[in-house]
N, C-alpha and C. Protein backbone atom coordinates (compact mmCIF):
# COMPACT_ATOMS: atom_id res chain seq x y z
N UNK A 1 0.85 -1.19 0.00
CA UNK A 1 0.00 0.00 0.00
C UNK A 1 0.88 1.24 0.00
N UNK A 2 0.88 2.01 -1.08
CA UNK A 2 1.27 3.32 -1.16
C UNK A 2 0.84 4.34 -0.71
N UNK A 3 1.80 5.31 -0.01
CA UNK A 3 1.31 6.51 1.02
C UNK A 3 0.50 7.62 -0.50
N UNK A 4 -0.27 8.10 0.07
CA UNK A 4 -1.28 9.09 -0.74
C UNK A 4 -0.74 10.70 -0.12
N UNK A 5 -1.61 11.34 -0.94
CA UNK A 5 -1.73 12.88 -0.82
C UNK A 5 -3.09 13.32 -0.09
N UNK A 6 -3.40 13.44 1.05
CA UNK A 6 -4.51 13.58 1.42
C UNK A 6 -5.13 15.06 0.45
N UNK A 7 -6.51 14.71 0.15
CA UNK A 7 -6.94 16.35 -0.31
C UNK A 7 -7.04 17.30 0.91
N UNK A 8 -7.29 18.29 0.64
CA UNK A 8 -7.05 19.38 1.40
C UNK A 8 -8.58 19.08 1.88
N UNK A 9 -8.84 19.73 2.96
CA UNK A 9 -10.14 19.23 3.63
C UNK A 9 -10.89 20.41 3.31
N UNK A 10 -10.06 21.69 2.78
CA UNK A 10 -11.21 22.66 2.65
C UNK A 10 -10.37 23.76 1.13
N UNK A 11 -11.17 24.33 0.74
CA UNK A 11 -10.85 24.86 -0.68
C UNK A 11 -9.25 25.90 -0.35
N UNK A 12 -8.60 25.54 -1.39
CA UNK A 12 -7.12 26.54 -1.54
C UNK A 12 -7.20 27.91 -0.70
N UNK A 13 -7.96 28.84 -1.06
CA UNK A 13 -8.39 30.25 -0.67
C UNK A 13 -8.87 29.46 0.84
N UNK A 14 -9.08 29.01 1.14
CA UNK A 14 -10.09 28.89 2.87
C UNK A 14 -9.29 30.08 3.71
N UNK A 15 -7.50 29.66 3.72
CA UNK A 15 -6.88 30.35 4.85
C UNK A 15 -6.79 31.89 4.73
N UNK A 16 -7.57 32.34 3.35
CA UNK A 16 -6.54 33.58 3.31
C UNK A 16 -7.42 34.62 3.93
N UNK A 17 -6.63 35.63 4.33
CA UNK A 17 -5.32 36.26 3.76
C UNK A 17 -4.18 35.80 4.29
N UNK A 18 -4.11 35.28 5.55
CA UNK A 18 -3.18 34.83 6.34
C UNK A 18 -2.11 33.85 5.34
N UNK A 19 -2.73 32.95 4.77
CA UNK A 19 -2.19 31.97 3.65
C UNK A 19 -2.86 32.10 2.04
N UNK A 20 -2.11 32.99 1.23
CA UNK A 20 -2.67 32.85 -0.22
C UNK A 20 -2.79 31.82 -0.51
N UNK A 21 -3.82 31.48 -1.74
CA UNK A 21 -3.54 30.23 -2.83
C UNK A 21 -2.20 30.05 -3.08
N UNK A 22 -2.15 30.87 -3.66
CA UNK A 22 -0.31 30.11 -4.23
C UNK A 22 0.53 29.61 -3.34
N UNK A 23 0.62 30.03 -2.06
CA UNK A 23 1.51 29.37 -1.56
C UNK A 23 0.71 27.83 -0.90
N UNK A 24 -0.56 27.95 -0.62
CA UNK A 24 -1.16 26.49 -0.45
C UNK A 24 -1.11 25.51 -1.29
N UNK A 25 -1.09 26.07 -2.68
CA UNK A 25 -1.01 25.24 -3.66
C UNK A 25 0.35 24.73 -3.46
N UNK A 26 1.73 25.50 -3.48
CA UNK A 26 2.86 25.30 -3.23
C UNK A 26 3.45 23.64 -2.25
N UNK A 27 2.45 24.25 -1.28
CA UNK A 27 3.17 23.37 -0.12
C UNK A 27 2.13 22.24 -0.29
N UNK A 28 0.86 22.02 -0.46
CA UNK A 28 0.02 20.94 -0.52
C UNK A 28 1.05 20.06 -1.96
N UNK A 29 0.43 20.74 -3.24
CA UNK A 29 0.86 20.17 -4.69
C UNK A 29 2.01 19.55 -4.70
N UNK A 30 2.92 20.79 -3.86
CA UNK A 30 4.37 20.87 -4.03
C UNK A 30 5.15 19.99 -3.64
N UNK A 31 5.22 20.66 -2.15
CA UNK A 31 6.17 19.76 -0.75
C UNK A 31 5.12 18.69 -0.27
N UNK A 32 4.30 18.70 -0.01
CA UNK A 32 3.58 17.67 0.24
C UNK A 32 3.25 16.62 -0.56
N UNK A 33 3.32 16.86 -1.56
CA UNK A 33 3.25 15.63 -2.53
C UNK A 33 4.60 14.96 -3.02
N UNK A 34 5.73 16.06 -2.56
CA UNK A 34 7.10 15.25 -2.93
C UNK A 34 6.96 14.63 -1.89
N UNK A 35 7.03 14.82 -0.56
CA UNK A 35 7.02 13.90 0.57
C UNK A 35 6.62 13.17 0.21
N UNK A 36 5.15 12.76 -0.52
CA UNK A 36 4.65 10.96 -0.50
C UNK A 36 5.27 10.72 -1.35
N UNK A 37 5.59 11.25 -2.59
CA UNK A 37 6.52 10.50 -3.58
C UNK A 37 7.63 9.67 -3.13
N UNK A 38 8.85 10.73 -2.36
CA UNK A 38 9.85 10.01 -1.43
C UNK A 38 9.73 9.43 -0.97
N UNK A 39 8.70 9.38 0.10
CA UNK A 39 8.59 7.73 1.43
C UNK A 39 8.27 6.68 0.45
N UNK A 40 7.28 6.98 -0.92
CA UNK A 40 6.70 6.29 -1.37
C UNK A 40 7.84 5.24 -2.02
N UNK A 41 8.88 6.00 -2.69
CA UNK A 41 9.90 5.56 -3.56
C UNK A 41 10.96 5.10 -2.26
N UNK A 42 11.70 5.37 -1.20
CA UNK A 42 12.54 5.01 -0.38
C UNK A 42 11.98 3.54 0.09
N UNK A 43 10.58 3.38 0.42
CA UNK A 43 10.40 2.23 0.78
C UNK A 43 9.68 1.04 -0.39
N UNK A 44 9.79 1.36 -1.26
CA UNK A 44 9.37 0.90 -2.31
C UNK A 44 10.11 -0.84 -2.40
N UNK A 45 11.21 -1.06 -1.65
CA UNK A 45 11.91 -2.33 -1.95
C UNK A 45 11.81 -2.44 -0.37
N UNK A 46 10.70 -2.49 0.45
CA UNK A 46 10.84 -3.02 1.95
C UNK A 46 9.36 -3.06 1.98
N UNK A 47 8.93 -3.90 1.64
CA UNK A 47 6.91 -3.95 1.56
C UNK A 47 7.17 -4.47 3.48
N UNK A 48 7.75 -4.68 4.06
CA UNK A 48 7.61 -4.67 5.65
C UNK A 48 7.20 -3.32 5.97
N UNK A 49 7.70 -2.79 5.64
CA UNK A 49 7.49 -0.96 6.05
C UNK A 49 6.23 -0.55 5.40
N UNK A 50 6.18 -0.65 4.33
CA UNK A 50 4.50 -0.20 3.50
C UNK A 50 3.25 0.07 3.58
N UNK A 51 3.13 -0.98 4.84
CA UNK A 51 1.70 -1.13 5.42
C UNK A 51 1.68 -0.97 6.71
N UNK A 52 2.89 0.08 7.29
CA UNK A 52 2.34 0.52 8.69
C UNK A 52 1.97 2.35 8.47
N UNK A 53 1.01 2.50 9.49
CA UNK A 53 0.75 4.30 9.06
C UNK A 53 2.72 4.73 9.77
N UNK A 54 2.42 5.98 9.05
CA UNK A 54 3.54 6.83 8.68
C UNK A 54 4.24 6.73 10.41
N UNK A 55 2.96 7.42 11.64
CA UNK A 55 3.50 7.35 13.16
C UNK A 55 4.04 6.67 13.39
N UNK A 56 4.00 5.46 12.98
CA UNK A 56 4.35 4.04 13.23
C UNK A 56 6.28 3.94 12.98
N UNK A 57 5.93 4.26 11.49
CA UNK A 57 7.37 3.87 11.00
C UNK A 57 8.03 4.97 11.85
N UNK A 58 7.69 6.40 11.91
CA UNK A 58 8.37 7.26 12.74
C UNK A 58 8.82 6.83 13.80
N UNK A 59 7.79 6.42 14.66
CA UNK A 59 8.07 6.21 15.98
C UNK A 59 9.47 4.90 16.50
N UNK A 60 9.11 3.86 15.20
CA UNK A 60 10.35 2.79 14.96
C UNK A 60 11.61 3.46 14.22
N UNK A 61 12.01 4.84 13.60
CA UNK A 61 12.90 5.07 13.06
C UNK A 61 14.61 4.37 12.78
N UNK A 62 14.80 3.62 13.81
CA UNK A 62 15.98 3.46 14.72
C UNK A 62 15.95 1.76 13.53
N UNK A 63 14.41 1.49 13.40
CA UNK A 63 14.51 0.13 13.13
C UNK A 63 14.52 -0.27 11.63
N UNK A 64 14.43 1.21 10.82
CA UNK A 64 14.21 1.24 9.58
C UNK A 64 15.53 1.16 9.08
N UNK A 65 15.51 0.19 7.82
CA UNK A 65 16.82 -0.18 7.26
C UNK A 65 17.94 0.97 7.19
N UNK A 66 18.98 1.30 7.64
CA UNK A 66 19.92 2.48 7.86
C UNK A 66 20.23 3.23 6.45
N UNK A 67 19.92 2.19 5.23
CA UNK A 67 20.22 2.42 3.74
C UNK A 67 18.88 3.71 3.22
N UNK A 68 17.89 3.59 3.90
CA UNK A 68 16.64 4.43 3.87
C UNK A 68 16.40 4.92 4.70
N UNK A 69 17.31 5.01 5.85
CA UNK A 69 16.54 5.90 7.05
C UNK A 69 16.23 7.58 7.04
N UNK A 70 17.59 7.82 6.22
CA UNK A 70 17.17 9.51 6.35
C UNK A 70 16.00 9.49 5.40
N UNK A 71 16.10 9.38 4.35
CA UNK A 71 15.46 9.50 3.17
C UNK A 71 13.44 9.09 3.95
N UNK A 72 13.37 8.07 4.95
CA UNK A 72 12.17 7.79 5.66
C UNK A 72 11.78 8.87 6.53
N UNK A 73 13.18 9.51 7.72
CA UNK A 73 12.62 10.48 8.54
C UNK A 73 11.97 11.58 7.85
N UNK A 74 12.94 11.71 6.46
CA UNK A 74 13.02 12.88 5.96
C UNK A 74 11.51 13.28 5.41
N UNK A 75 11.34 12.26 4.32
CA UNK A 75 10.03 12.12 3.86
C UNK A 75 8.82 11.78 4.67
N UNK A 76 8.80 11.15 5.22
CA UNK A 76 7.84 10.07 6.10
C UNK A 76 7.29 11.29 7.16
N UNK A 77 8.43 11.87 8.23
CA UNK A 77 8.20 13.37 8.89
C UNK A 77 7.61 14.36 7.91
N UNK A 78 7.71 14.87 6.70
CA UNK A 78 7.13 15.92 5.85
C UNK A 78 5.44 15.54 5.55
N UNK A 79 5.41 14.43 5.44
CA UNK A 79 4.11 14.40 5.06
C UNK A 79 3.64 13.89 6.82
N UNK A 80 3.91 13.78 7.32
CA UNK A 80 2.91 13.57 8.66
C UNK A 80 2.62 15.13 9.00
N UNK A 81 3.75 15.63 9.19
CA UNK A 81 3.77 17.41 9.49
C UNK A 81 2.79 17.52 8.97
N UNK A 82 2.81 17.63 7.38
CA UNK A 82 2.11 18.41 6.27
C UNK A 82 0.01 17.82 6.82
N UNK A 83 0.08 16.18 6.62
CA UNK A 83 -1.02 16.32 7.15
C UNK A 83 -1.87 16.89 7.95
N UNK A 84 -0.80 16.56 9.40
CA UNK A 84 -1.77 17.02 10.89
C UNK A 84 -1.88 18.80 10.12
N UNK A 85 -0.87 19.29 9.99
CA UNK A 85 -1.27 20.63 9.38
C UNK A 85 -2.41 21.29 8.79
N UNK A 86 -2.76 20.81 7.75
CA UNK A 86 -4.15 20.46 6.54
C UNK A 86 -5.26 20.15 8.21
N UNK A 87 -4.65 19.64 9.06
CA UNK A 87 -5.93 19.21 9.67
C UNK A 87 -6.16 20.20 11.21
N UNK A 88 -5.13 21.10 11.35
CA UNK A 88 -5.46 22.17 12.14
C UNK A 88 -5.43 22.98 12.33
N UNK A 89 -5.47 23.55 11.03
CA UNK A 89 -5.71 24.70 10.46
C UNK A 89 -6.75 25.00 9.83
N UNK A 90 -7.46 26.28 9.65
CA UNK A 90 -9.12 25.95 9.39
C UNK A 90 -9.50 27.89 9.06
N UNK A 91 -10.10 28.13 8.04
CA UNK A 91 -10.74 28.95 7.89
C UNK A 91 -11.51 30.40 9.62
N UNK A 92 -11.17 31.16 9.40
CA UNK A 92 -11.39 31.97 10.79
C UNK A 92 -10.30 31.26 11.75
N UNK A 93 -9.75 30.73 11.85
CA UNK A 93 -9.62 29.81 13.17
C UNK A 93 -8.81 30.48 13.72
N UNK A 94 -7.92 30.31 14.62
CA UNK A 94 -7.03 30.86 15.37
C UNK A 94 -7.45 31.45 16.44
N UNK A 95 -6.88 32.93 16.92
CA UNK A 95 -7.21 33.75 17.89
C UNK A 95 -6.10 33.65 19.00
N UNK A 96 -6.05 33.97 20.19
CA UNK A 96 -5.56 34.16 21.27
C UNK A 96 -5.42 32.48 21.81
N UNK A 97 -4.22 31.78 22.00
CA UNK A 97 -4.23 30.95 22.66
C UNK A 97 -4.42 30.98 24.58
N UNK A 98 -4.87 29.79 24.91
CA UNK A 98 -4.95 30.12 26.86
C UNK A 98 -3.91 28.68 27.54
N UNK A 99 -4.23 29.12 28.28
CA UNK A 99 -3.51 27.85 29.10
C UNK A 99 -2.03 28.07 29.24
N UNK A 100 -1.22 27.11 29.28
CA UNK A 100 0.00 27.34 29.46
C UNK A 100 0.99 28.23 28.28
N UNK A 101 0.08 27.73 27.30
CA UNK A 101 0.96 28.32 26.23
C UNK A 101 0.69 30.27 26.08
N UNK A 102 -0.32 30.38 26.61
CA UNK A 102 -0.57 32.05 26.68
C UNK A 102 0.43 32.51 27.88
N UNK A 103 0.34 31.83 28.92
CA UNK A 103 1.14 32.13 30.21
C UNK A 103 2.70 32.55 29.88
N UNK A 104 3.28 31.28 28.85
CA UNK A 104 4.41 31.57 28.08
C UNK A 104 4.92 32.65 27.56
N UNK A 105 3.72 33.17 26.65
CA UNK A 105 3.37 34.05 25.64
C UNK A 105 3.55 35.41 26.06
N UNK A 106 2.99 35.44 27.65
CA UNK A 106 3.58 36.60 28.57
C UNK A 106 4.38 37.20 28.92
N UNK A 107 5.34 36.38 28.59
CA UNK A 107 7.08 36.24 29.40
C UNK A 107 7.66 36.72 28.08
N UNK A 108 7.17 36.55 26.83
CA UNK A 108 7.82 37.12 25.48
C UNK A 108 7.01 38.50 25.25
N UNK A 109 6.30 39.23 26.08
CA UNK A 109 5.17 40.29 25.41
C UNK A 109 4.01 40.05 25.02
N UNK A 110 3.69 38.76 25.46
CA UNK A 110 2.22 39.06 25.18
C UNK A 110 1.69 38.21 23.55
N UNK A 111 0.55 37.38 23.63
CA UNK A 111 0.24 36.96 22.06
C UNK A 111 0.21 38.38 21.04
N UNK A 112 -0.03 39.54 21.04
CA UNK A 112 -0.15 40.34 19.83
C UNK A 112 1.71 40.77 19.55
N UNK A 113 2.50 41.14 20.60
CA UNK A 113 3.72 41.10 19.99
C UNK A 113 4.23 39.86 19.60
N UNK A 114 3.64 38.41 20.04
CA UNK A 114 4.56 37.36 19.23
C UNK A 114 4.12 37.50 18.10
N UNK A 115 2.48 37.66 17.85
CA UNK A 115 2.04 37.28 16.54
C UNK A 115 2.66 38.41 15.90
C-alpha cells in the first residue's frame, strides 16, 4: 500500500489572507506531494514498512533499514507534518491561545507582539 496525498479538507483560498492560494497550492501540490513520492519511492523495496501508518514507521525510526533511514525520517516526517497541518488549520480559526501556552506568551510580550 502506497502513502497518498490527502486532499485538502477545505478549498485553496479557505486560509486567506493569512495563507494565499499560491503558496497552499505550493506546499500541498508541491512539498507535500514530494514527501509521498519520497517515502513512497525510499520504501518501495521493503513492503515490511509499506503497510504501517507513517506514526508508526516514525516512531520505529531506529529500526528502519539504515540504507533508507534519512530519506524515511526525511520524507515520512514531511508528510505527517504536512497532514496534521491540513488538519489544524481551518478557515477563521485561530485567535488568542490560553492555558500554558498564553502564560508563556507573557514572558515574550504578550500573544499580539509574538504574533
Amino acid at each position: 500500500m502506497a502513502f497518498e496525498l490527502p486532499p485538502l479538507p477545505y478549498d485553496y483560498a479557505a486560509l486567506e489572507p493569512v495563507i494565499d492560494t499560491p503558496t497552499m497550492h505550493l506546499h500541498h501540490d508541491g512539498h507535500h506531494a514530494a514527501y509521498v513520492k519520497n517515502l513512497n519511492a525510499a520504501l518501495e523495496k521493503h513492503s515490511d514498512w509499506q503497510n504501517r501508518p507513517v506514526e508508526d514507521i516514525l516512531r520505529h525510526i531506529n529500526s528502519v533499514p539504515e540504507s533508507i533511514r534519512t530519506a524515511v525520517r526525511n520524507n515520512g516526517g514531511g508528510h505527517a507534518n504536512h497532514t496534521m497541518f491540513w488538519k489544524i488549520m481551518k478557515s477563521r480559526g485561530g485567535g488568542a491561545p490560553t492555558g500554558k501556552i498564553a502564560d508563556a506568551l507573557q514572558n515574550l510580550g504578550g500573544f499580539d507582539s509574538f504574533r
